[in-house]
Protein backbone atom coordinates (compact mmCIF):
# COMPACT_ATOMS: atom_id res chain seq x y z
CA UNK A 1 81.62 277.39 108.73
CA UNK A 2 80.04 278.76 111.84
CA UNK A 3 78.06 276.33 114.10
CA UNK A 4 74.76 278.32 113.69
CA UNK A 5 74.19 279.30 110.05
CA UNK A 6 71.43 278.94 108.48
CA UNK A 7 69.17 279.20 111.65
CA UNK A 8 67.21 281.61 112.67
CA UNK A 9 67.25 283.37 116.41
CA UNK A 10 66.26 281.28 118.92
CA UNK A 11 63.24 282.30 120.10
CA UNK A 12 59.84 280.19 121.84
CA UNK A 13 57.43 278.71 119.68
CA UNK A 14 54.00 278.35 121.30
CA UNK A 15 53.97 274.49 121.11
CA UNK A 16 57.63 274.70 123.66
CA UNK A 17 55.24 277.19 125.92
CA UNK A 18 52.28 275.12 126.13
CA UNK A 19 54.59 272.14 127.29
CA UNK A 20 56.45 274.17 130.09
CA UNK A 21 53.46 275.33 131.18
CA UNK A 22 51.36 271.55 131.38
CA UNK A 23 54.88 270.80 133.27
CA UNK A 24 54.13 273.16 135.93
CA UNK A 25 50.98 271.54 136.29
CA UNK A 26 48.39 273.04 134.37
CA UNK A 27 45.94 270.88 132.52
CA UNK A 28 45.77 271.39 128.73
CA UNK A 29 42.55 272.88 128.40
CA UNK A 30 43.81 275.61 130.72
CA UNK A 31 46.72 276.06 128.60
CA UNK A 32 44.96 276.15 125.40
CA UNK A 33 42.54 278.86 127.02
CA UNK A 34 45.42 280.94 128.49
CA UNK A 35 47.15 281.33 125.23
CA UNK A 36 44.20 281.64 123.27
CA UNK A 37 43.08 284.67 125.50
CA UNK A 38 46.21 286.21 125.39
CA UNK A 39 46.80 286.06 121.69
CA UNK A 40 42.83 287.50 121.05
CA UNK A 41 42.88 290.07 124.24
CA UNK A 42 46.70 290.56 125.45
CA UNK A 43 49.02 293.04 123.71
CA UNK A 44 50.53 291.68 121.05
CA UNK A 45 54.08 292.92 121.65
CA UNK A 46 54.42 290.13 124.38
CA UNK A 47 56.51 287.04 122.96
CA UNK A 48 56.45 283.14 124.26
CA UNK A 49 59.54 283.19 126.55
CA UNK A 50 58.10 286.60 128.01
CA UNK A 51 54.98 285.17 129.39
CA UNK A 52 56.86 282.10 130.61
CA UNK A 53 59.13 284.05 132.82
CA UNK A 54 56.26 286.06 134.29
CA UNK A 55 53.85 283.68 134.56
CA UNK A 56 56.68 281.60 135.79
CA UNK A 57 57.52 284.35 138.66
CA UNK A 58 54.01 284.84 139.52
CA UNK A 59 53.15 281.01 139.77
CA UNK A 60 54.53 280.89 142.93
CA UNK A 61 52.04 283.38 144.21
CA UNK A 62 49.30 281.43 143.48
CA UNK A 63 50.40 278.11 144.67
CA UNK A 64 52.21 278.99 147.72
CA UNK A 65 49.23 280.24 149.90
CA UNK A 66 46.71 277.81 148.75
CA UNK A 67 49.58 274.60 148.47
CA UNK A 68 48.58 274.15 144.85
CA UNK A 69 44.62 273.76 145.45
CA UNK A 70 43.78 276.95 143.25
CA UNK A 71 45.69 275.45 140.00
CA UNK A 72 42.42 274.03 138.88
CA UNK A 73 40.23 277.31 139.20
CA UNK A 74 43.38 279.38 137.43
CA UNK A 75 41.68 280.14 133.90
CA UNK A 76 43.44 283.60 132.67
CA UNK A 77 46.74 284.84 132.81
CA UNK A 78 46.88 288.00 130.63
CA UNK A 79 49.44 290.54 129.75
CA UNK A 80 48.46 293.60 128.51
């Protein structure tokens, strides 16, 4: 029997995306928002883990000149 039968493919649910991204340091209201206007305006081709990684890659843009001071004004992150 193999290990992984009867599961699906992994793959990100939006609950496990909202909690990496609070971890980073986002409030939740900000979350909520940012995945709200992604699933309503983004393109809907994008999955969970692929707007981790790139908002993951680009976080580091907007904390590293500003030390962290803009996460509170950060309200969209949209892929399109």
């Amino acid at each position: 029997m193999a290990a992984d039968s009867g599961r699906k493919a992994a793959s990100m649910t939006t609950k496990r995306l909202k909690k990496l991204l609070m971890a980073m340091g986002l409030s939740r209201n900000q979350v909520n928002r940012m995945v709200k206007e992604q699933r309503g305006v983004g393109s809907k081709k994008v999955s969970n883990a692929l707007y981790y990684h790139v908002f993951k890659r680009n976080f580091k843009l907007f904390t590293s000149p500003c030390g962290g001071e803009v996460l509170p004004y950060l309200n969209s992150f949209v892929l399109q």
